[in-house]
Structures are given as C-alpha cells and as structure tokens.
N, C-alpha and C. Protein backbone atom coordinates (compact mmCIF):
# COMPACT_ATOMS: atom_id res chain seq x y z
N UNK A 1 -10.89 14.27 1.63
CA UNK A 1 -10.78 13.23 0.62
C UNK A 1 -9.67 12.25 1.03
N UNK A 2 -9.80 10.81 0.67
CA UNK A 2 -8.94 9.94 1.73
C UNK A 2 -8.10 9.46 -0.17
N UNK A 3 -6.80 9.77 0.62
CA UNK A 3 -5.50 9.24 -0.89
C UNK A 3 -5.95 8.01 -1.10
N UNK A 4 -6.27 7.60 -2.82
CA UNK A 4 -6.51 6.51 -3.23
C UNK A 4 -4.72 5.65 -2.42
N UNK A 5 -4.87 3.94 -2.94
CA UNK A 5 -4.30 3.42 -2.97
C UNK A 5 -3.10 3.52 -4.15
N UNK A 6 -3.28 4.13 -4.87
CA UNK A 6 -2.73 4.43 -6.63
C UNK A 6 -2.04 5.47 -5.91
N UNK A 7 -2.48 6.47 -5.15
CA UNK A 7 -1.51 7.92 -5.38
C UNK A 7 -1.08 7.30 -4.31
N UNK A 8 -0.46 6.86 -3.13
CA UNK A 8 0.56 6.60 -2.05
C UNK A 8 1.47 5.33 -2.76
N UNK A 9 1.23 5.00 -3.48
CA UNK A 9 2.10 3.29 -4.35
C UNK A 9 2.55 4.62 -4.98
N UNK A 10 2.63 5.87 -5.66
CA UNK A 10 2.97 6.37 -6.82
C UNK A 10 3.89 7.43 -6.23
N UNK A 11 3.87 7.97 -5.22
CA UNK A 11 4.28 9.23 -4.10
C UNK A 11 5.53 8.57 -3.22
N UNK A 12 5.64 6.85 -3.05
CA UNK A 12 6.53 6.27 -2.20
C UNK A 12 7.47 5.26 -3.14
N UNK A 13 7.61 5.34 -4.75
CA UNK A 13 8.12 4.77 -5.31
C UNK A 13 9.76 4.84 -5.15
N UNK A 14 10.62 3.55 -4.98
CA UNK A 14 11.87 4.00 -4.62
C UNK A 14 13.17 4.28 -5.29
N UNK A 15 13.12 5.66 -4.44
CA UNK A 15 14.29 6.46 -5.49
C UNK A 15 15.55 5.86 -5.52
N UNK A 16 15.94 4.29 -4.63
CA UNK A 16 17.25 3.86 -5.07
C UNK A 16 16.82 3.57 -6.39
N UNK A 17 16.37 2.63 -6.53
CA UNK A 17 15.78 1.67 -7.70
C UNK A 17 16.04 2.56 -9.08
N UNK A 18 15.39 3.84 -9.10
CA UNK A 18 15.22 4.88 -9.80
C UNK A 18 17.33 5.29 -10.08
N UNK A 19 17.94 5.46 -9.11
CA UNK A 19 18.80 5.85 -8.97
C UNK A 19 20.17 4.72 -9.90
N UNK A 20 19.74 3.33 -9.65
CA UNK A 20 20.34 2.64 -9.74
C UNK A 20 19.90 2.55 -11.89
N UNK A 21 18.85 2.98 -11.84
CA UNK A 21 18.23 2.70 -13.75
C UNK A 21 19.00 3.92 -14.29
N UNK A 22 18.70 5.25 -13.75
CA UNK A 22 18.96 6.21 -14.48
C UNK A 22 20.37 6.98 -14.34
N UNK A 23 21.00 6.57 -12.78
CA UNK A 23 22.47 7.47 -12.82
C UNK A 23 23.15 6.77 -13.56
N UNK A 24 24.08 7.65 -13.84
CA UNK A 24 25.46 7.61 -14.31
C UNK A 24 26.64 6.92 -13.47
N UNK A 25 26.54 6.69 -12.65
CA UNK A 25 27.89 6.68 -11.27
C UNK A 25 27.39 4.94 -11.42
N UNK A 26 28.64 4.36 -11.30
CA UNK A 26 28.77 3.24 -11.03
C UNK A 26 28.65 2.41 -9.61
N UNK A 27 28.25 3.62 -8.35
CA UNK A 27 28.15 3.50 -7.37
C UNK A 27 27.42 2.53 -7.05
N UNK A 28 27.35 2.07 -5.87
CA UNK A 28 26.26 1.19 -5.40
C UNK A 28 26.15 1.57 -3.76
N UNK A 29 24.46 1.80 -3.32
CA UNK A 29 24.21 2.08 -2.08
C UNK A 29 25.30 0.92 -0.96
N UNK A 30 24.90 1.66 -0.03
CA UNK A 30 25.59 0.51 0.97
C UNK A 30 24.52 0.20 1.73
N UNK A 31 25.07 -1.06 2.68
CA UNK A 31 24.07 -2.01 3.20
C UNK A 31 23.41 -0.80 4.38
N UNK A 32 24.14 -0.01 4.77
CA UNK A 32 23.42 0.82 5.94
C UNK A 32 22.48 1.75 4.98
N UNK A 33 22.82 2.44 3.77
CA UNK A 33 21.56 3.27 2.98
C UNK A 33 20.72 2.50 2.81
N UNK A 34 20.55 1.31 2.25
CA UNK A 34 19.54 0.21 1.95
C UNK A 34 18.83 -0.26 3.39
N UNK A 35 19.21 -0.13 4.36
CA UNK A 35 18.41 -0.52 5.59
C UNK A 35 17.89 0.98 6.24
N UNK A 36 18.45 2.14 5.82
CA UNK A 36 17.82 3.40 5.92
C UNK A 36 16.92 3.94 5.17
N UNK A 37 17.01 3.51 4.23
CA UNK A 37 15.63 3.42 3.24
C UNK A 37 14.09 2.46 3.35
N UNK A 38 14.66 1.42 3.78
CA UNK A 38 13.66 0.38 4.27
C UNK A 38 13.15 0.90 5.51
N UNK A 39 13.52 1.15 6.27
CA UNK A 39 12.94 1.71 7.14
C UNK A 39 12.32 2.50 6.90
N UNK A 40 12.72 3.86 6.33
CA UNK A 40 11.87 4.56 6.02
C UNK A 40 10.70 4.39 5.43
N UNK A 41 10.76 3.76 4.14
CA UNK A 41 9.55 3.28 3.74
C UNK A 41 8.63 2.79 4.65
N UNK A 42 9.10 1.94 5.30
CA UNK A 42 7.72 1.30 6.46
C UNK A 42 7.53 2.34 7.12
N UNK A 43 8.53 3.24 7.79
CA UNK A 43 7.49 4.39 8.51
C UNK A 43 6.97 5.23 8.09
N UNK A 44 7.06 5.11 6.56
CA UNK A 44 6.25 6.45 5.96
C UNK A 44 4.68 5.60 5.82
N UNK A 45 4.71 4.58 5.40
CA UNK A 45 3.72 3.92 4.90
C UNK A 45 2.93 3.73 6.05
N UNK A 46 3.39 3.10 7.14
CA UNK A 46 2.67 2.91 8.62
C UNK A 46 2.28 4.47 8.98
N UNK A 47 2.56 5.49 8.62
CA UNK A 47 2.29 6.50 9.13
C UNK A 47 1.21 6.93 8.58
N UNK A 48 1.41 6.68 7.15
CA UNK A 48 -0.39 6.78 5.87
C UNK A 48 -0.98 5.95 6.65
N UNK A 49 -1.16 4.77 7.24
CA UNK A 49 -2.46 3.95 7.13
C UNK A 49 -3.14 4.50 9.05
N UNK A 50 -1.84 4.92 9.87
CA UNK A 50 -2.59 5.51 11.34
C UNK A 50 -3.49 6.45 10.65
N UNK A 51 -3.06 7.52 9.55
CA UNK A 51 -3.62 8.76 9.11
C UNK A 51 -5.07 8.52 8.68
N UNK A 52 -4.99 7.47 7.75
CA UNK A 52 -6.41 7.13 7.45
C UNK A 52 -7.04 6.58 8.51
N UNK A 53 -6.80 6.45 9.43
CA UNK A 53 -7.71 6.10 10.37
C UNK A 53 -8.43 7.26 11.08
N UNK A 54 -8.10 8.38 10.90
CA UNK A 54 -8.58 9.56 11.73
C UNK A 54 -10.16 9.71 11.30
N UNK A 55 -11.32 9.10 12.02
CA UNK A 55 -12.37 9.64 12.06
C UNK A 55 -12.81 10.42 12.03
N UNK A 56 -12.28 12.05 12.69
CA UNK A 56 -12.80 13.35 12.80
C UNK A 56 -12.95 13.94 11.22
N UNK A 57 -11.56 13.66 10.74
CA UNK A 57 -11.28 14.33 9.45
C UNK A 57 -11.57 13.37 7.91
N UNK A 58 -12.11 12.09 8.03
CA UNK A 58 -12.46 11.01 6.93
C UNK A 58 -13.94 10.41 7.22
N UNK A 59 -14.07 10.74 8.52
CA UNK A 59 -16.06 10.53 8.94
C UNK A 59 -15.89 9.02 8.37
N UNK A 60 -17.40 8.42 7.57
CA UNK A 60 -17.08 7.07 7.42
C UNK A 60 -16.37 6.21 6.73
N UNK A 61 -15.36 7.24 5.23
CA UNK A 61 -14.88 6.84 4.87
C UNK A 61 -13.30 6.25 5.78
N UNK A 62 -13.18 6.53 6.41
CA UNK A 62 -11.85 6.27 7.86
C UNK A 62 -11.82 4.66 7.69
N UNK A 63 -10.09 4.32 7.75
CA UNK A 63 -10.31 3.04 7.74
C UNK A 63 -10.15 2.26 9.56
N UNK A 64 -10.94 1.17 9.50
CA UNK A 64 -10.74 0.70 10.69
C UNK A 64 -9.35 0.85 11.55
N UNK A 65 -9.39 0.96 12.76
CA UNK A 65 -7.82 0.75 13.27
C UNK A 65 -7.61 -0.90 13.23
N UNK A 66 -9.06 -1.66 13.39
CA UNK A 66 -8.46 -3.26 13.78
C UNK A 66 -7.90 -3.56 12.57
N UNK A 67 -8.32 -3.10 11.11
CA UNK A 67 -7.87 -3.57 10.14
C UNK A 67 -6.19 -3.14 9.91
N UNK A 68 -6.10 -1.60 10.59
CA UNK A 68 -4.13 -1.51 10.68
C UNK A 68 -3.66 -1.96 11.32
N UNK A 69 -4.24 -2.85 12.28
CA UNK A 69 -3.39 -3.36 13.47
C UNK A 69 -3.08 -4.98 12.76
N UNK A 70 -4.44 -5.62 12.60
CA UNK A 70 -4.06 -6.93 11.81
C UNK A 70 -3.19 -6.78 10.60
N UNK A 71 -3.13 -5.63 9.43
CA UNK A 71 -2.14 -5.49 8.50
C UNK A 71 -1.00 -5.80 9.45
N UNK A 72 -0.89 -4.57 9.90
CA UNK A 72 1.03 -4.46 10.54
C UNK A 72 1.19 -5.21 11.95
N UNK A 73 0.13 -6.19 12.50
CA UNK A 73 0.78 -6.94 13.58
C UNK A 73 1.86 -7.98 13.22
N UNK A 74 2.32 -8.32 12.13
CA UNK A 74 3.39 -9.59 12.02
C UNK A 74 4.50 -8.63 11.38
N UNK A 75 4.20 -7.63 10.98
CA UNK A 75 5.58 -6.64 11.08
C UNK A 75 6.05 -5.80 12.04
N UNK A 76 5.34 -5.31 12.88
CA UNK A 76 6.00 -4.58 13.93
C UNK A 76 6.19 -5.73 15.29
C-alpha cells in the first residue's frame, strides 16, 4: 500500500514549531538546530518520494522516477 499524501504531511510535521507553541522555556532554537532540522526534513522527504518509486514493491501504483527528478531537480 503506497502512504497517502495526508499521512507523510502528518508523520513530518515540525516539532520546532510544535516546541516553540507548547513549551514552557523561553528558549529559542539556534541558527545551526534550525538548519539541522531543515535538512533533515528534505532528506526525510526526498527519501519518501525515491521509496515510492520502487516498482517491485508498489507494481503500478509506483511513482515515476522522471516525475522525482523534475520535483527535486531545482532543489538539489
């Protein structure tokens, strides 16, 4: 079964954001957590869309590779 679009937007929601509504601490990330987080996000997310591409295990539902390559060619 290939993860809707709804459950990976819902599974990668960001826990600064979250962190920054609901803690207590007056803290604030620093510019290196905030660029360690961004990152991450893109490689988690770039890592979902290679995944859906796996033909063996999604048959025709599999998404194109040309279509991940044109998504993420002006970001990588």
């Amino acid at each position: 079964m290939v993860p809707s679009l709804d459950a990976t937007l819902q599974t990668s929601k960001p826990e600064m954001v979250n962190d920054m509504l609901i803690g207590d601490s007056e803290d604030f990330h620093t510019g290196l957590e905030i660029e360690n987080w961004w990152w991450a996000t893109i490689n988690r997310k770039l890592k979902m869309d290679m995944l859906l591409t796996d033909i063996a295990k999604y048959g025709k539902k599999a998404v194109q590779e040309s279509l991940i390559l044109h998504m993420w060619s002006r970001v990588l």
